[in-house]
C-alpha atoms as a PDB file:
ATOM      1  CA  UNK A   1      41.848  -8.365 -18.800  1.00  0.00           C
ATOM      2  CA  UNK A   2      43.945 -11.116 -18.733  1.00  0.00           C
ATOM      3  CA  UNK A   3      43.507 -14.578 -17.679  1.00  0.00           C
ATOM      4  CA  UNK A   4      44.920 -16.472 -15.003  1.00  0.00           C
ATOM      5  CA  UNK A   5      44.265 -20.121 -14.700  1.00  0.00           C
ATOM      6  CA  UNK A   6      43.376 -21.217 -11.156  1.00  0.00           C
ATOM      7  CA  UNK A   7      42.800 -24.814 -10.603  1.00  0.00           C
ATOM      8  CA  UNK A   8      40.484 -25.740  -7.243  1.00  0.00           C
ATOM      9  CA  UNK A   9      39.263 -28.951  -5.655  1.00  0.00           C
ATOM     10  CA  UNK A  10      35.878 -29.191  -4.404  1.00  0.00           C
ATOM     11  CA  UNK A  11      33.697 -32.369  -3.602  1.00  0.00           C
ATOM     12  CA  UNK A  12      31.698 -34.201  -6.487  1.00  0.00           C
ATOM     13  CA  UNK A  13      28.889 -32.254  -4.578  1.00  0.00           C
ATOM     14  CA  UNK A  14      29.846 -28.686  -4.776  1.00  0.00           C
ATOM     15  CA  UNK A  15      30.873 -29.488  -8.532  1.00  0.00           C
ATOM     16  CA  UNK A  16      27.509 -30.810  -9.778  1.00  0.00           C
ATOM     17  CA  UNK A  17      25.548 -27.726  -7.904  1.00  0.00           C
ATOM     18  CA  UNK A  18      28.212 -25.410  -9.747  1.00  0.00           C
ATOM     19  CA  UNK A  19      27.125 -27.139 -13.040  1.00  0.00           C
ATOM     20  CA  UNK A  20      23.893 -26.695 -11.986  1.00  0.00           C
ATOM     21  CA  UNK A  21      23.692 -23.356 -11.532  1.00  0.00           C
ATOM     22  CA  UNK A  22      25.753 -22.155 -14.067  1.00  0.00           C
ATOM     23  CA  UNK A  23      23.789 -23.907 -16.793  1.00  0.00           C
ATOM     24  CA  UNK A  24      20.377 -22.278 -15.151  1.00  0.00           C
ATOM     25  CA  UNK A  25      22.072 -18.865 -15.665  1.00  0.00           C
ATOM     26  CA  UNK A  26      23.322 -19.520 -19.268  1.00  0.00           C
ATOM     27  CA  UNK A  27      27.105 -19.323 -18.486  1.00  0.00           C
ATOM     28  CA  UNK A  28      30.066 -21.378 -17.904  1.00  0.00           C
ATOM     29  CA  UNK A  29      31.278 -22.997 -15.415  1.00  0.00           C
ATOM     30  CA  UNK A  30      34.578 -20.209 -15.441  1.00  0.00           C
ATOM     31  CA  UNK A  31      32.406 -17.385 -15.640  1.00  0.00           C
ATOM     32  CA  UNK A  32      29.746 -18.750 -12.768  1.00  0.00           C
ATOM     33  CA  UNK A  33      32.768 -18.732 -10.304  1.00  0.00           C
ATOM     34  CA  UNK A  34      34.147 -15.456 -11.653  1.00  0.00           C
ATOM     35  CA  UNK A  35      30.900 -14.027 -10.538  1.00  0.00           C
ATOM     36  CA  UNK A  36      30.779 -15.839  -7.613  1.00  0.00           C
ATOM     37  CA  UNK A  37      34.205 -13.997  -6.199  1.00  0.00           C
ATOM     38  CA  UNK A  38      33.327 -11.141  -7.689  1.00  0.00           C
ATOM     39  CA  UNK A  39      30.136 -10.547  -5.654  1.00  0.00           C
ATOM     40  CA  UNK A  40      32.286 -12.130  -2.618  1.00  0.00           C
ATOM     41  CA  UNK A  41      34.891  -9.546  -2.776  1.00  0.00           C
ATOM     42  CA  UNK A  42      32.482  -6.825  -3.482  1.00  0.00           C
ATOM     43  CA  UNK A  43      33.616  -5.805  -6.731  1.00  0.00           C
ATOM     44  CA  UNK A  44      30.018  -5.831  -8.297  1.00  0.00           C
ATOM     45  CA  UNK A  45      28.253  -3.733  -5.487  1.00  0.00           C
ATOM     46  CA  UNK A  46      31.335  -0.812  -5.757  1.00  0.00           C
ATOM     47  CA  UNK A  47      30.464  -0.880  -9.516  1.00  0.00           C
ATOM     48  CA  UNK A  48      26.842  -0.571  -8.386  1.00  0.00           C
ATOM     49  CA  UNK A  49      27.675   2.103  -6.168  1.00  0.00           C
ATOM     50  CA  UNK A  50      30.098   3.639  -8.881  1.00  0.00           C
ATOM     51  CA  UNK A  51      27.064   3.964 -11.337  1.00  0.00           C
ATOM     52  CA  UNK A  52      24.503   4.978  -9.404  1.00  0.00           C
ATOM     53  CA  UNK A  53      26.573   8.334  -8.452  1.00  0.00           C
ATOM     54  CA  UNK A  54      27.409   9.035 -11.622  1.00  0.00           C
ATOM     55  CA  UNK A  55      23.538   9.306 -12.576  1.00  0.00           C
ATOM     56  CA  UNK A  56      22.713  10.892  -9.655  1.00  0.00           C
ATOM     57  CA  UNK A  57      25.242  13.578 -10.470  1.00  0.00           C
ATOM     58  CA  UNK A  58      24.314  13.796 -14.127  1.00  0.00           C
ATOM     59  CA  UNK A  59      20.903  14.340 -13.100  1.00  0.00           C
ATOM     60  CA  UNK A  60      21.245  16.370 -10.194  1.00  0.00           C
ATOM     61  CA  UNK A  61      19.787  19.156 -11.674  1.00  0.00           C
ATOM     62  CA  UNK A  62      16.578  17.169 -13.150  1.00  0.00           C
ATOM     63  CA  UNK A  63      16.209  15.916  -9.568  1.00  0.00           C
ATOM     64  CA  UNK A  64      16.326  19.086  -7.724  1.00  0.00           C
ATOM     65  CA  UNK A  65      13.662  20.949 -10.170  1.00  0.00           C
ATOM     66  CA  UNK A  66      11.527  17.972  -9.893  1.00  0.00           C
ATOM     67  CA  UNK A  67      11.640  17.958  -5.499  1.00  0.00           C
ATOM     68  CA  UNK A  68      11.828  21.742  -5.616  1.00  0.00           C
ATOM     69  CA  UNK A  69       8.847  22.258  -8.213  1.00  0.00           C
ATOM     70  CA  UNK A  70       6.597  20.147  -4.932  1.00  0.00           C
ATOM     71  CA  UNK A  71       8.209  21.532  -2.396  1.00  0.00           C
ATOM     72  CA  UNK A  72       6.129  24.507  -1.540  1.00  0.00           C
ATOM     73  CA  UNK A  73       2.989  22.600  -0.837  1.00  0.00           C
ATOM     74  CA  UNK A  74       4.642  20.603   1.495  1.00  0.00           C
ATOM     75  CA  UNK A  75       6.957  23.031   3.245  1.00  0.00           C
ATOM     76  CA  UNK A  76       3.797  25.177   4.243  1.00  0.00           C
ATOM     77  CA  UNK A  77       2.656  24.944   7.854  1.00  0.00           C
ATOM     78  CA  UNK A  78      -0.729  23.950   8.340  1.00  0.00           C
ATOM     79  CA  UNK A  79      -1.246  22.112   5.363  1.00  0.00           C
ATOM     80  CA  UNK A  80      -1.293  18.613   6.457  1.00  0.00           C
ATOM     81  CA  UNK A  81      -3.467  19.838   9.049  1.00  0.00           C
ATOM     82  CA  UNK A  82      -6.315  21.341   6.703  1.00  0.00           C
ATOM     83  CA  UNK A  83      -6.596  18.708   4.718  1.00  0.00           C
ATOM     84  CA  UNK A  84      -6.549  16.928   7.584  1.00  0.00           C
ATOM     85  CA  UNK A  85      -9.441  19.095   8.599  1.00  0.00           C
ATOM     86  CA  UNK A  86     -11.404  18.587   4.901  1.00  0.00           C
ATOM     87  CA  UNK A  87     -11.810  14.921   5.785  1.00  0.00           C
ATOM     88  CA  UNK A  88     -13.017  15.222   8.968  1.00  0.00           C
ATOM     89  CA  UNK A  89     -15.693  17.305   7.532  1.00  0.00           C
ATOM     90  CA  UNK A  90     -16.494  14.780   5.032  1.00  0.00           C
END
């Protein structure tokens, strides 16, 4: 992607905790901001969002086996309620 350059003002303040926090995270000053907007704008959560379908549709199937496979147990009636019953009689 190409690169704009986008010059800002901010108080000595708001500079130094930019610094700050940049350098605590490894990364420039540029890139801190970048992020910053990013996460403002939403970009990195629809990414998030993005990914996390696309797994959940490649394993779909793994998924559904796995909740299906465990499913009997729990979709009988009474169960709950005589196990219930087996520790009451404990």
């Amino acid at each position: 992607m190409a690169k704009t350059q986008l010059n800002v003002r901010v108080d000595e303040d708001t500079a130094r905790a930019a610094r700050e926090r940049a350098l605590e995270r490894g990364m420039s000053v540029n890139r801190y901001i970048e992020e910053l907007v990013r996460q403002d704008t939403g970009e990195v959560g629809h990414t998030f969002v993005e990914a996390a379908a696309d797994f959940m549709k490649q394993y779909e199937t793994v998924f559904a086996e796995e909740f299906e496979a465990g499913a009997p147990d729990r979709a009988k009636p009474g169960v709950r309620d005589q196990r219930e019953g087996r520790r009451g009689q404990l």
